[in-house]
C-alpha atoms as a PDB file:
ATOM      1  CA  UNK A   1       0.000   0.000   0.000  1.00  0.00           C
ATOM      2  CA  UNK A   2       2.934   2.677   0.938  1.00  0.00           C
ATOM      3  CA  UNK A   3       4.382   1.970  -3.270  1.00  0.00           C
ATOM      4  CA  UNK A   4       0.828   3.195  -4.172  1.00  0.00           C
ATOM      5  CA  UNK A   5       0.939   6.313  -2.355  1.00  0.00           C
ATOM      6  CA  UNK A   6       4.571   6.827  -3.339  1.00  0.00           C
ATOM      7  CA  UNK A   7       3.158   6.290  -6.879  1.00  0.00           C
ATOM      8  CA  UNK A   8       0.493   8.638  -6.231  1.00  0.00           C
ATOM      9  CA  UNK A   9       2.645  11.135  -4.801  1.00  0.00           C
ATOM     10  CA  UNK A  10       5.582  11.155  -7.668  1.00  0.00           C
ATOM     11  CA  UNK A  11       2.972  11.037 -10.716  1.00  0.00           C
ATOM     12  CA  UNK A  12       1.415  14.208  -9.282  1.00  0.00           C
ATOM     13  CA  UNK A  13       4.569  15.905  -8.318  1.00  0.00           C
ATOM     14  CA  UNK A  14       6.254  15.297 -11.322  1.00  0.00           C
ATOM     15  CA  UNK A  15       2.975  15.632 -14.220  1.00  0.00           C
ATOM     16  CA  UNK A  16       1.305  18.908 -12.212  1.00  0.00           C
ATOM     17  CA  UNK A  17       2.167  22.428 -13.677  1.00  0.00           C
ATOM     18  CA  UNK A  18       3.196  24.709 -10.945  1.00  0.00           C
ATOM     19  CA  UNK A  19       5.876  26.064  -8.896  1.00  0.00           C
ATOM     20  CA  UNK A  20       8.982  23.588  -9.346  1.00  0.00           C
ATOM     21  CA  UNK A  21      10.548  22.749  -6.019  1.00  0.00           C
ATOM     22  CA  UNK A  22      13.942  23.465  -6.934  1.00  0.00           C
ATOM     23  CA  UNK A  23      16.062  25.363  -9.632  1.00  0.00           C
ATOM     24  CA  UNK A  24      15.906  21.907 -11.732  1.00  0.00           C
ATOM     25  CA  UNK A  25      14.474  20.643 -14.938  1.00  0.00           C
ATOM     26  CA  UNK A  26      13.365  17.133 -13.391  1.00  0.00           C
ATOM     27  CA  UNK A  27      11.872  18.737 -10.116  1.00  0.00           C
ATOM     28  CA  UNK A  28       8.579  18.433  -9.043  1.00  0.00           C
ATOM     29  CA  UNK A  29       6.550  21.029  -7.813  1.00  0.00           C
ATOM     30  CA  UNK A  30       4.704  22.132  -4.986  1.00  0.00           C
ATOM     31  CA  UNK A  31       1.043  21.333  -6.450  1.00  0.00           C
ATOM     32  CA  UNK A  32       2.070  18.687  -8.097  1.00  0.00           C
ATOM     33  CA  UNK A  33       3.203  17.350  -4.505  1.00  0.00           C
ATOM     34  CA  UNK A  34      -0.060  18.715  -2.849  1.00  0.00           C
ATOM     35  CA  UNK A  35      -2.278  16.821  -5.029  1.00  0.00           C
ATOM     36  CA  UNK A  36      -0.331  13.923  -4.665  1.00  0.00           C
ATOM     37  CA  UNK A  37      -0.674  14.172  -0.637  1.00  0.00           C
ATOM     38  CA  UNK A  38      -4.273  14.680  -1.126  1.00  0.00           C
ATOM     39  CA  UNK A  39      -5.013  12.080  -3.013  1.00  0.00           C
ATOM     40  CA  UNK A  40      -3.446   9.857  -1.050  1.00  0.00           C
ATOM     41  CA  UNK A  41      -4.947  11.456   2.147  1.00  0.00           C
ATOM     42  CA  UNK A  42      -8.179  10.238   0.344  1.00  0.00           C
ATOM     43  CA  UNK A  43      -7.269   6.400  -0.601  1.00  0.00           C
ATOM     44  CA  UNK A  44      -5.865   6.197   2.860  1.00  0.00           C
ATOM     45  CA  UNK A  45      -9.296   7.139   4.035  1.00  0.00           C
ATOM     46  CA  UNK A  46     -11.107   5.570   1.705  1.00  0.00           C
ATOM     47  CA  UNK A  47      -9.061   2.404   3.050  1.00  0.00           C
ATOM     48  CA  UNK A  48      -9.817   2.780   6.427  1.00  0.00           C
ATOM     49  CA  UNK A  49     -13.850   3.230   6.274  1.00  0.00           C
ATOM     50  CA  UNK A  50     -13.539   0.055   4.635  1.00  0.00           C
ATOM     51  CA  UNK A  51     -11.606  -2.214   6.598  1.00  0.00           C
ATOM     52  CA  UNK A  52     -13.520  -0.934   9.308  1.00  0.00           C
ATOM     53  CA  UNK A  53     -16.912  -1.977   8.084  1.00  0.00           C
ATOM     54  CA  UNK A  54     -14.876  -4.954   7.640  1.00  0.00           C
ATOM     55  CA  UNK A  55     -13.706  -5.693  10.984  1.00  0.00           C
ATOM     56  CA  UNK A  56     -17.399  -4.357  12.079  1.00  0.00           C
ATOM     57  CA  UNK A  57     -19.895  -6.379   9.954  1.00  0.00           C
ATOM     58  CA  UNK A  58     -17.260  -9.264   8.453  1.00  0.00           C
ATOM     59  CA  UNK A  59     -16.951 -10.631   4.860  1.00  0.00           C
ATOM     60  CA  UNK A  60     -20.986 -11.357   4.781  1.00  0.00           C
ATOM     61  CA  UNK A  61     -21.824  -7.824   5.844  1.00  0.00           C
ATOM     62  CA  UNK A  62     -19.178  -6.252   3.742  1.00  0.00           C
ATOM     63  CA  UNK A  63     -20.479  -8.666   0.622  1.00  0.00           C
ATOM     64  CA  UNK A  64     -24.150  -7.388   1.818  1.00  0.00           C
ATOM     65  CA  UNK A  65     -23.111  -3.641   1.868  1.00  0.00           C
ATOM     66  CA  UNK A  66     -21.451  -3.937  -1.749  1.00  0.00           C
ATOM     67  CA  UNK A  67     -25.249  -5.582  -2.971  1.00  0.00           C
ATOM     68  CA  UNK A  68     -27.278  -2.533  -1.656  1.00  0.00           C
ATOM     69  CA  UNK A  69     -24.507  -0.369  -3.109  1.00  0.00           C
ATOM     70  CA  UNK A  70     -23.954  -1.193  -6.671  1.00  0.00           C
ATOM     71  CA  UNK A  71     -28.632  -2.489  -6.528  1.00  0.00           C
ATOM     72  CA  UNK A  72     -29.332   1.173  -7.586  1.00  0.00           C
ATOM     73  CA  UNK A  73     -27.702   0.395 -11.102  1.00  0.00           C
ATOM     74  CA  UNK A  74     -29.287  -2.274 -12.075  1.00  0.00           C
ATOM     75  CA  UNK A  75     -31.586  -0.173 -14.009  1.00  0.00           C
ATOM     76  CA  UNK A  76     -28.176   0.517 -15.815  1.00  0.00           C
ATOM     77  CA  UNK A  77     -27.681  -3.178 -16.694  1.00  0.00           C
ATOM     78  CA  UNK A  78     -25.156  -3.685 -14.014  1.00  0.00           C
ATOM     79  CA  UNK A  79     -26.051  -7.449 -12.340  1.00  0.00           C
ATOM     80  CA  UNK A  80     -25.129  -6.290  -8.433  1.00  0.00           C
ATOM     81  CA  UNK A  81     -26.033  -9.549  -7.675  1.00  0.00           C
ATOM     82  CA  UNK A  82     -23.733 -11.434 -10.072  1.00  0.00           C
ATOM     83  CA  UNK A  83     -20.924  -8.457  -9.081  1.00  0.00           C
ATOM     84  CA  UNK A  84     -21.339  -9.235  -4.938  1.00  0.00           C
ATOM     85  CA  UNK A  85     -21.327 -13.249  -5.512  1.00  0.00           C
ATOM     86  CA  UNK A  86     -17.914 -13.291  -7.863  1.00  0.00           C
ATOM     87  CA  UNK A  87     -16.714 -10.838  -5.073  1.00  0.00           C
ATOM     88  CA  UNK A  88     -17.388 -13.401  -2.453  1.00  0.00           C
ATOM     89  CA  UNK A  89     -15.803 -15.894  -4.523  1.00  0.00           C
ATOM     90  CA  UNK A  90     -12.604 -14.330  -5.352  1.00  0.00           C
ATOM     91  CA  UNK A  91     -12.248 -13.397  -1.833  1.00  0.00           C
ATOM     92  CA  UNK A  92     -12.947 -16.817  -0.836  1.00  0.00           C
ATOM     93  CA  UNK A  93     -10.111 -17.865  -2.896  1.00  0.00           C
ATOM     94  CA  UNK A  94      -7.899 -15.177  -2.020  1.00  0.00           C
ATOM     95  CA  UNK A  95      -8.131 -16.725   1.351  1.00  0.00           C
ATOM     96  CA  UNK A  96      -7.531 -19.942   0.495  1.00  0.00           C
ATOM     97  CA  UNK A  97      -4.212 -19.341  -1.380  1.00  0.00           C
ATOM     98  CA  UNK A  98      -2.793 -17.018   1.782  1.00  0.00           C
ATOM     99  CA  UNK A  99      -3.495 -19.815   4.020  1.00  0.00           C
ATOM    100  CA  UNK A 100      -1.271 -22.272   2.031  1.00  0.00           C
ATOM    101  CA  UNK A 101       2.582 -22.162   2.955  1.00  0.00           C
ATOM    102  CA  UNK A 102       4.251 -19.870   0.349  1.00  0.00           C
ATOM    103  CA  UNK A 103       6.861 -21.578  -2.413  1.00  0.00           C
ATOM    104  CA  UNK A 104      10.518 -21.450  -2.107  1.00  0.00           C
ATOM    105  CA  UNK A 105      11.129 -20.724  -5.551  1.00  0.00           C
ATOM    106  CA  UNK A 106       9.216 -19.448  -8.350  1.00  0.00           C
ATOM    107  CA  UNK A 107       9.235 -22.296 -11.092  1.00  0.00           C
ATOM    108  CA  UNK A 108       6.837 -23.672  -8.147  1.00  0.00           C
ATOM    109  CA  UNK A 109       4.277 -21.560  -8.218  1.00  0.00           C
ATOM    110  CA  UNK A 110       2.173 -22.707 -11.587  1.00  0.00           C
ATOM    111  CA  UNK A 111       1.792 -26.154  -9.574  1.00  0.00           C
ATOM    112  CA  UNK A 112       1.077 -24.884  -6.440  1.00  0.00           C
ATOM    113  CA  UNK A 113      -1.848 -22.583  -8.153  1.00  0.00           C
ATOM    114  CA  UNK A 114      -3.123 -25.457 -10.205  1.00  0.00           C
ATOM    115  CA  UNK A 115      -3.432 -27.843  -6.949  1.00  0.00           C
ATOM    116  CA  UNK A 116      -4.570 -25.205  -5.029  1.00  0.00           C
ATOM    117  CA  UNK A 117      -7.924 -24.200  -7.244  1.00  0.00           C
ATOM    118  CA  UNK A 118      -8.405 -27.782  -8.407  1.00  0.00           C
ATOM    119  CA  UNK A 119     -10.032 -27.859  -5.016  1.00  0.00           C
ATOM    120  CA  UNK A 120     -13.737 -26.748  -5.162  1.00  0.00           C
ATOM    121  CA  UNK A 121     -15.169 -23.396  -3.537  1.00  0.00           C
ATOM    122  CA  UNK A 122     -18.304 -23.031  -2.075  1.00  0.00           C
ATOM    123  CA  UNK A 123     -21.775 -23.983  -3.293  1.00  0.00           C
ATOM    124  CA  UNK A 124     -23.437 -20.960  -2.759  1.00  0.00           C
ATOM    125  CA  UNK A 125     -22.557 -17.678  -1.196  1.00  0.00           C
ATOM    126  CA  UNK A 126     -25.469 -16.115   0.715  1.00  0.00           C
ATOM    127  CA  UNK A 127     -25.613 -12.130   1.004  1.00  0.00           C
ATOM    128  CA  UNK A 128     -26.704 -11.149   4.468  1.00  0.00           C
ATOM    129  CA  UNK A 129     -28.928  -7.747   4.105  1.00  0.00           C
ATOM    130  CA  UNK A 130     -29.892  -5.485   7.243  1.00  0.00           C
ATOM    131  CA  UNK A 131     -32.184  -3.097   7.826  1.00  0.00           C
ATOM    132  CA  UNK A 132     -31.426   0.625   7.847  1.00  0.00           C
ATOM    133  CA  UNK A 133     -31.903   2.291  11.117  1.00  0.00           C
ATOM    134  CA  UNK A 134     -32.402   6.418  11.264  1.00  0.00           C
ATOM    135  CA  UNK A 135     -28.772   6.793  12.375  1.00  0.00           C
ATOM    136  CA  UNK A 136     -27.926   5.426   8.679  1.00  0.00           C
ATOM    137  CA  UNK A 137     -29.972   7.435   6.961  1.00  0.00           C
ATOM    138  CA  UNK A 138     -28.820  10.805   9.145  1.00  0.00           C
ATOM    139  CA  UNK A 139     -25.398   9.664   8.346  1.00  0.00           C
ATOM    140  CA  UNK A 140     -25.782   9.377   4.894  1.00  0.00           C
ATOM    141  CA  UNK A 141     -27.656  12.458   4.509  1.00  0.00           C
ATOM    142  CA  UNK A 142     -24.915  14.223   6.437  1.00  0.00           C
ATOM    143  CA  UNK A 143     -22.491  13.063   3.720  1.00  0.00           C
ATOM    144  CA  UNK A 144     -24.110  13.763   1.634  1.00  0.00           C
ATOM    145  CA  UNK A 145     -24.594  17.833   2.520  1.00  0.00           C
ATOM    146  CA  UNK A 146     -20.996  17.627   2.678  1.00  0.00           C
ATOM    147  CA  UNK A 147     -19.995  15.916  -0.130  1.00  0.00           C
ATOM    148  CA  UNK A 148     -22.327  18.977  -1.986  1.00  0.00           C
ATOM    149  CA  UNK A 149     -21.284  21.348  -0.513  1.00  0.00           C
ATOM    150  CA  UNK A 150     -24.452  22.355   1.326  1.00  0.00           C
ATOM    151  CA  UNK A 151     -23.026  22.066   5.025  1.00  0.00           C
ATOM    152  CA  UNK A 152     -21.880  25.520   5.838  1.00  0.00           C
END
């Protein structure tokens, strides 16, 4: 996660117009820099609200929350349903493979990924849906003024 935000923070710093840094051709500059703190400010955020609804509602909650998010679209032609279950299953997966021990050397891995998903995953994956309570909906209306700019 840190070589994304040093990614972040170099392609803005160095792409940007604005005031260089220093009396050099190759130097960043200061906006460039800014933006590139910003916008990692925001995935580091962005990060954190989601591993804690995570930690707070688990992989079936999180799975849930992802359904009621991406439902509104289906008038769009986006299947949330078919989106949350391959979620589920790639994280079910993804689980499976870090619990295996790790190969020495790297002409292993194609056989160690072959015997690891010959195995089967699950049947089904069920998407666990709760009820909204008013302290969602104030929530979401309060970031909502914000994200609009209406909260003065």
């Amino acid at each position: 996660m840190r070589w994304l935000f040093v990614a972040l923070l170099a392609t803005h710093g160095w792409t940007l117009p604005g005031v260089a840094v220093m009396d050099a051709v190759w130097a960043p500059t200061w906006q460039g820099l800014a933006e590139g703190l910003a916008q990692s400010l925001r995935l580091l955020i962005l990060v954190w609200w989601l591993r804690r609804i995570w930690l707070v509602s688990g992989r079936d909650g999180f799975l849930g929350a992802l359904y009621l998010l991406f439902r509104p679209f289906r008038r769009l032609g986006l299947p949330a349903a078919t989106l949350a279950c391959r979620l589920g299953l790639t994280l079910h997966y993804a689980d499976r493979l870090l619990s295996l021990p790790r190969p020495v050397h790297w002409r292993q891995w194609p056989t160690w990924l072959a015997e690891s998903m010959a195995q089967t995953g699950p049947d089904e994956v069920e998407l666990t849906l709760c009820r909204w309570r008013a302290p969602d909906w104030v929530l979401v209306g309060l970031a909502v003024a914000i994200a609009t700019g209406m909260w003065a």
